[in-house]
Protein backbone atom coordinates (compact mmCIF):
# COMPACT_ATOMS: atom_id res chain seq x y z
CA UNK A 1 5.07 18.33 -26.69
CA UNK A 2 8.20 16.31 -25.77
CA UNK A 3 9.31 13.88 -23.16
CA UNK A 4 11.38 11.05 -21.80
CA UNK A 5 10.62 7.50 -21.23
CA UNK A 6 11.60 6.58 -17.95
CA UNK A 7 10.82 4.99 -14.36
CA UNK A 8 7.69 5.95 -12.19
CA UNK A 9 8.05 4.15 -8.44
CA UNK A 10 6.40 4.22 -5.24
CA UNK A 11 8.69 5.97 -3.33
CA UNK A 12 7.37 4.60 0.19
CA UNK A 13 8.46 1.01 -1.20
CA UNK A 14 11.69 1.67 -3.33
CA UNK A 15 13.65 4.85 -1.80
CA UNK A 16 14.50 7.15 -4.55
CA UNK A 17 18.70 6.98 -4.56
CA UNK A 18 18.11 3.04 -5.01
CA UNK A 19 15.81 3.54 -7.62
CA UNK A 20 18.43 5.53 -9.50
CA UNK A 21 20.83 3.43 -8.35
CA UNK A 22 19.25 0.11 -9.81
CA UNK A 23 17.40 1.87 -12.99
CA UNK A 24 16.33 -0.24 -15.50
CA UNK A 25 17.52 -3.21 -13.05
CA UNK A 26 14.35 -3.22 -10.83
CA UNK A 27 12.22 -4.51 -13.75
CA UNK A 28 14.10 -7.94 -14.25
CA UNK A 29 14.02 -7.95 -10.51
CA UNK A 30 11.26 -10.55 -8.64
CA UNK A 31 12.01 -9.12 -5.35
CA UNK A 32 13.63 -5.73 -3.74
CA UNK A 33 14.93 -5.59 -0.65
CA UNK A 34 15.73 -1.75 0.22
CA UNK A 35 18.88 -0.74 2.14
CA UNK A 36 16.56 2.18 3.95
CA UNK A 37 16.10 1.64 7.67
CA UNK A 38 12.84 0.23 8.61
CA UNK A 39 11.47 -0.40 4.54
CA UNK A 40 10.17 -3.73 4.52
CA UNK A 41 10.97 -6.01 1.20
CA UNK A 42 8.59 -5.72 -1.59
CA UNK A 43 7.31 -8.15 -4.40
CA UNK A 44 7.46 -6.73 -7.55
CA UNK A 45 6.18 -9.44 -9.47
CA UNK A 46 3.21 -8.57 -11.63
CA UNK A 47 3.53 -5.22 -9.41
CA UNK A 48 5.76 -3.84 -12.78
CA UNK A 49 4.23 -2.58 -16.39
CA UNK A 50 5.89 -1.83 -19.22
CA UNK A 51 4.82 0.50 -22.47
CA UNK A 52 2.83 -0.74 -24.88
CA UNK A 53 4.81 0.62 -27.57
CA UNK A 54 7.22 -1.40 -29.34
CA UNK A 55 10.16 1.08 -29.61
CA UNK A 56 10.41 2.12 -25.91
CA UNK A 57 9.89 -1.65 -24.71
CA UNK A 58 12.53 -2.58 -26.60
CA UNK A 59 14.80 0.57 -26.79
CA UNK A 60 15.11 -0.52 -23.20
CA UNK A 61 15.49 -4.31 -23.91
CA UNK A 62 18.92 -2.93 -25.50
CA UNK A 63 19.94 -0.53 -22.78
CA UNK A 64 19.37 -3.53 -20.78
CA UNK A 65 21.57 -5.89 -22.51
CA UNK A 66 23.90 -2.92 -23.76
CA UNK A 67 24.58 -2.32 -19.57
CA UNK A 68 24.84 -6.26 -19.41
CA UNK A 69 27.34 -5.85 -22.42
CA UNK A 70 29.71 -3.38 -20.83
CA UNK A 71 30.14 -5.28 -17.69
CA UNK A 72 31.03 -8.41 -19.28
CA UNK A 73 33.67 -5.91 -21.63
CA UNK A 74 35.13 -5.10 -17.82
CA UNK A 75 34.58 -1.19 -18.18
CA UNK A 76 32.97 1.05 -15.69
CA UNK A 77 29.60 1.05 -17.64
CA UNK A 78 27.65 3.98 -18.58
CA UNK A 79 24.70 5.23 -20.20
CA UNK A 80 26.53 7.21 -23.08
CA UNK A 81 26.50 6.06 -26.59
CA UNK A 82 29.00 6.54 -29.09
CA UNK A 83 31.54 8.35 -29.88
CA UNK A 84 31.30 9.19 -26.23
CA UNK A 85 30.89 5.88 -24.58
CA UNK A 86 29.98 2.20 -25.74
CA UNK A 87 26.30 1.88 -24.58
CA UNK A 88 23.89 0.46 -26.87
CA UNK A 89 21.67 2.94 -28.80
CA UNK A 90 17.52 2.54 -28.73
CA UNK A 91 18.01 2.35 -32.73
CA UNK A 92 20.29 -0.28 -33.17
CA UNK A 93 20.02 -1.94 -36.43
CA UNK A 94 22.57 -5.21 -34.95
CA UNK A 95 20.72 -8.66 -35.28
CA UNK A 96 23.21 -9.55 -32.71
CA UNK A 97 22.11 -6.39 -30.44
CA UNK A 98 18.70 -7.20 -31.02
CA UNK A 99 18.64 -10.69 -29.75
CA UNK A 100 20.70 -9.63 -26.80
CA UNK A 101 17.70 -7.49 -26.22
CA UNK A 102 15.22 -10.45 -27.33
CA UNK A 103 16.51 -12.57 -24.38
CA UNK A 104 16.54 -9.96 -21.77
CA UNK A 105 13.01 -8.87 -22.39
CA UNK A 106 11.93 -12.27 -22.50
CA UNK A 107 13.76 -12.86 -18.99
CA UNK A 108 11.50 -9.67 -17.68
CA UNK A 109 8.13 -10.77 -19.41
CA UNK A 110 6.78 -13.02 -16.36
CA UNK A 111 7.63 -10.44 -13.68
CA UNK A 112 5.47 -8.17 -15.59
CA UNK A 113 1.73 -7.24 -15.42
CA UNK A 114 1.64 -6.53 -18.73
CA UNK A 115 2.44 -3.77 -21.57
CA UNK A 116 -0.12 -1.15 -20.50
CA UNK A 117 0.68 2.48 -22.30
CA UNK A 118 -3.05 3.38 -20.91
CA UNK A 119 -2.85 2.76 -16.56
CA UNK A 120 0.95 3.55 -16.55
CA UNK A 121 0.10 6.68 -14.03
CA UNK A 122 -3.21 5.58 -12.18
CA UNK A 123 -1.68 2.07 -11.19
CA UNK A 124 0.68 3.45 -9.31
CA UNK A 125 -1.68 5.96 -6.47
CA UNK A 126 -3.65 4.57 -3.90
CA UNK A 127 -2.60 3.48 -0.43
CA UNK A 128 -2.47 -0.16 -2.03
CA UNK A 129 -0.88 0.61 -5.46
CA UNK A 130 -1.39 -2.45 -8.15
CA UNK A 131 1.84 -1.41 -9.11
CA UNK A 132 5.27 -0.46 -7.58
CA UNK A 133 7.52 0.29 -10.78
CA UNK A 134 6.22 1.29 -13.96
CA UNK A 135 8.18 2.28 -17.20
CA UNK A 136 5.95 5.33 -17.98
CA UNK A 137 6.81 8.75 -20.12
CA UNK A 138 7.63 11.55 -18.51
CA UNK A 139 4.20 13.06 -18.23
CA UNK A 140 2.49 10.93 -17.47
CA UNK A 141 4.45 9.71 -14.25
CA UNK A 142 3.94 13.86 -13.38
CA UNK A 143 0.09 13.37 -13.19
CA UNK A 144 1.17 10.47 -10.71
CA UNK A 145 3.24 12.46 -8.84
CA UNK A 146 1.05 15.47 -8.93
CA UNK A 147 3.78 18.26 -7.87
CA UNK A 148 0.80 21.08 -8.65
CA UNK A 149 -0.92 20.08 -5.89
CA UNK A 150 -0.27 20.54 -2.41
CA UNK A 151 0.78 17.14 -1.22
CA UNK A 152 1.97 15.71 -4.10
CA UNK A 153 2.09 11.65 -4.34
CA UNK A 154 4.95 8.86 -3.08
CA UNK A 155 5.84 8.41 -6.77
CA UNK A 156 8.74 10.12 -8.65
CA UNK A 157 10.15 9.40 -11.95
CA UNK A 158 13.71 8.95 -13.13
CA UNK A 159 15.67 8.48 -16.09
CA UNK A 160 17.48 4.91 -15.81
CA UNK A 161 21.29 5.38 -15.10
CA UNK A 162 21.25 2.96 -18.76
CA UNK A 163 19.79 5.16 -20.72
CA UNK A 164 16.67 5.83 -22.66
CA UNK A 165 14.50 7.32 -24.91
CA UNK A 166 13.91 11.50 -25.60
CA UNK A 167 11.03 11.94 -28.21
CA UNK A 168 9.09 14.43 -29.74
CA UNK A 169 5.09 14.12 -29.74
CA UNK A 170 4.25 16.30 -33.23
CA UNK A 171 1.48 17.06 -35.63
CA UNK A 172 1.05 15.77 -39.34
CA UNK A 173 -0.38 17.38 -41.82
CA UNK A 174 -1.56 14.56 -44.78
CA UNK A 175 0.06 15.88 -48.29
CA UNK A 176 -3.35 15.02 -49.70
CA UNK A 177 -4.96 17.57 -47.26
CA UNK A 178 -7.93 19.17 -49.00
CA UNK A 179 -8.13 21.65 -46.49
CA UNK A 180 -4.21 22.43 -46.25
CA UNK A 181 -4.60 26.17 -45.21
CA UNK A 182 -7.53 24.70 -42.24
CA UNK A 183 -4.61 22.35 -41.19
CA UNK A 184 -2.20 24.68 -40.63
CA UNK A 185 -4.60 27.01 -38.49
CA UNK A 186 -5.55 24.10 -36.13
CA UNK A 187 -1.43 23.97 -35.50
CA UNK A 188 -1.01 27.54 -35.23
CA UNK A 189 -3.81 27.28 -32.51
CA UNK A 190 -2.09 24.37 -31.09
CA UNK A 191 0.86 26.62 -30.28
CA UNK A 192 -1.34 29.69 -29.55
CA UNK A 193 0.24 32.34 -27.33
CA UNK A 194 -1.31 34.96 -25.46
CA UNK A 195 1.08 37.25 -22.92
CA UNK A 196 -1.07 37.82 -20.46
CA UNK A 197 -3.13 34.02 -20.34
CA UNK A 198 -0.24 32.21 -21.57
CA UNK A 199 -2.20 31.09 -24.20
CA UNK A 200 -4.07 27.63 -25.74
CA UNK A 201 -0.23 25.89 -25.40
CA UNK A 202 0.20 26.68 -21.84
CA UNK A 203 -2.97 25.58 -20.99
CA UNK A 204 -2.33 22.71 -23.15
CA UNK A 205 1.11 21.94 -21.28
CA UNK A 206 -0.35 23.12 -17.51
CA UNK A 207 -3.54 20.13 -18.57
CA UNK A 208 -0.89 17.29 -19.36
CA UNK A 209 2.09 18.03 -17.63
CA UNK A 210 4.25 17.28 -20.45
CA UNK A 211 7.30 19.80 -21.56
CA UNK A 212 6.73 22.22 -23.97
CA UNK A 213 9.00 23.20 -27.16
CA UNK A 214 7.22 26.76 -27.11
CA UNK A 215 9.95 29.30 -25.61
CA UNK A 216 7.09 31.65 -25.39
CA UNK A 217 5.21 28.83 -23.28
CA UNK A 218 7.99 28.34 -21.28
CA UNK A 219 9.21 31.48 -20.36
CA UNK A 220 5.36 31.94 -19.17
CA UNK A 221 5.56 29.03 -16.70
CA UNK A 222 8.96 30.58 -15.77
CA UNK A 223 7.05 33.35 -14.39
CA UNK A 224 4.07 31.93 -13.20
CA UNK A 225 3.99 28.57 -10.62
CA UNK A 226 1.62 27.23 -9.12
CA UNK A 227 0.18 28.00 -6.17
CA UNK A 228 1.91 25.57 -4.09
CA UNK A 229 4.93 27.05 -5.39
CA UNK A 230 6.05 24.24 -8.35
CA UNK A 231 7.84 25.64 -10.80
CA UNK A 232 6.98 23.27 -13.75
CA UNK A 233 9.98 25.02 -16.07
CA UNK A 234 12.53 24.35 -13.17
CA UNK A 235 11.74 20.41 -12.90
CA UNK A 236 14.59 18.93 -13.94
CA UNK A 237 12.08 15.62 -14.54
CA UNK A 238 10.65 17.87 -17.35
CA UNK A 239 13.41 19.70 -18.66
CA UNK A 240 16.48 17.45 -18.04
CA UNK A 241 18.32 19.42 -21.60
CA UNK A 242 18.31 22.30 -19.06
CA UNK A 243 18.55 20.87 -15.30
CA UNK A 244 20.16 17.90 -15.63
CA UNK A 245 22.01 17.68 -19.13
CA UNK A 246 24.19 14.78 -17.11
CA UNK A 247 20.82 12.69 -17.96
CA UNK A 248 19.81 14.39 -20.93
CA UNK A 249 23.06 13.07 -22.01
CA UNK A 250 22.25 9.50 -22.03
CA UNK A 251 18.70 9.86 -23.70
CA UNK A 252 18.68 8.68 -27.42
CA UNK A 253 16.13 10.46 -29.93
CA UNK A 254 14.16 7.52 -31.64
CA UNK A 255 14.96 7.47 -35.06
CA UNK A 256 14.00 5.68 -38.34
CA UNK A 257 15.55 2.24 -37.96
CA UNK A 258 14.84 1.73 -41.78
CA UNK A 259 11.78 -0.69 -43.36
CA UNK A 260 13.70 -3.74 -43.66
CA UNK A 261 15.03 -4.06 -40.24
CA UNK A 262 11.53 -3.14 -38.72
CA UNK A 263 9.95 -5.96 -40.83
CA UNK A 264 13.03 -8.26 -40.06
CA UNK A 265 13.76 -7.92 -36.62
CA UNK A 266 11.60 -5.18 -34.41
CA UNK A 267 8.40 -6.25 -35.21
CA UNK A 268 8.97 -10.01 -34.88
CA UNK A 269 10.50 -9.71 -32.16
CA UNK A 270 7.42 -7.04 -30.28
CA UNK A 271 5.13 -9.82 -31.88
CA UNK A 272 6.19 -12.81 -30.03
CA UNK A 273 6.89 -10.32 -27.06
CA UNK A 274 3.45 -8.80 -27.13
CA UNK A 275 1.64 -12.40 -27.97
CA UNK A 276 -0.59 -13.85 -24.72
């Protein structure tokens, strides 16, 4: 599968064109007041999670401080990174980048909940939600908003106006597989096909409600949505390469920031983050 790390929101607290207005803003926010007639303020503190996972929390720790960057530069900021705009990467490598990020993140850490990876989704349904913003992966937030279903939830997802994170969720085979040939079966049947069914990786992708990287897959949900009418291979929250490349744009693939810098300065710094 593959994704996006994003926003998931209560709509009925945060209107959605404020939430993309704001983006990665409304987690180093204590308070939002929205603009909509008739919304009441909200509290978000300890109403916001972040990932547990130390290279989204702090890929957007940089597009935080990156944003914070370009302001104080006096440019119009934007979420592109070079060569077509200034915006910090999710794999910088900077000690100087990464303690920008260090102090923003530590700025956000008491408005938080906490760095759940696990209740990103289910914290956010209910008619009293334990949470109002989430940073969540594109899937996930889906099964929150439940678009399959006939009266799908007041969450949606978004990708910040900063920037984030596209990643690819893959299979390993061990080189010191004793049962290489067995290995490579169980991913064959991973991406099994079948034209009529659609196969074990449309089931697969209709279960999670994550995007698939199986044109076969895809064409199938193409042709078949649900009942309700979703068409899960139209949704540009899915497939923003396709329906909304403008956002696509500004998501960075996580990439190997190199041993030494890990060691040095990403996992010190999720450490202290991460401690109690």
């Amino acid at each position: 599968m593959w994704g996006t790390t994003g926003l998931g929101f209560r709509t009925d607290y945060i209107p959605y064109d404020e939430a993309t207005a704001h983006g990665y803003d409304l987690l180093w926010m204590p308070s939002y007041r929205p603009l909509a007639p008739g919304m009441a303020p909200v509290d978000l503190r300890k109403k916001m999670r972040m990932l547990d996972d130390l290279r989204d929390v702090i890929g957007a720790g940089l597009k935080k401080a990156g944003w914070e960057a370009q302001l104080a530069q006096g440019p119009e900021p934007t979420g592109l990174v070079p060569p077509e705009g200034i915006q910090w990467t999710v794999n910088e490598t900077d000690p100087v980048k990464l303690g920008g990020a260090r102090d923003w993140l530590f700025r956000n850490k008491p408005l938080l909940f906490g760095y759940d990876s696990t209740h990103q989704a289910t914290t956010l349904l209910g008619d009293t939600p334990t949470a109002i913003v989430n940073q969540g992966w594109s899937g996930d937030m889906m099964y929150a908003i439940q678009p399959d279903l006939a009266t799908p939830q007041r969450v949606d997802y978004i990708i910040p106006e900063q920037g984030s994170t596209w990643w690819v969720d893959c299979a390993a085979i061990h080189s010191k597989s004793r049962n290489l040939w067995l290995a490579h079966e169980f991913v064959n049947f991973l991406h099994d096909f079948e034209p009529n069914l659609g196969g074990q990786h449309t089931a697969l992708t209709r279960w999670n409600l994550y995007s698939s990287p199986n044109s076969l897959t895809y064409e199938w949900l193409d042709a078949h949505p649900y009942p309700n009418g979703w068409n899960m291979s139209q949704d540009p929250r899915l497939y923003p390469n396709k329906h909304a490349p403008e956002l696509f744009r500004i998501c960075d693939p996580s990439q190997d920031v190199g041993l030494k810098t890990l060691l040095t300065l990403y996992n010190p710094l999720w450490f202290d983050l991460a401690a109690e």
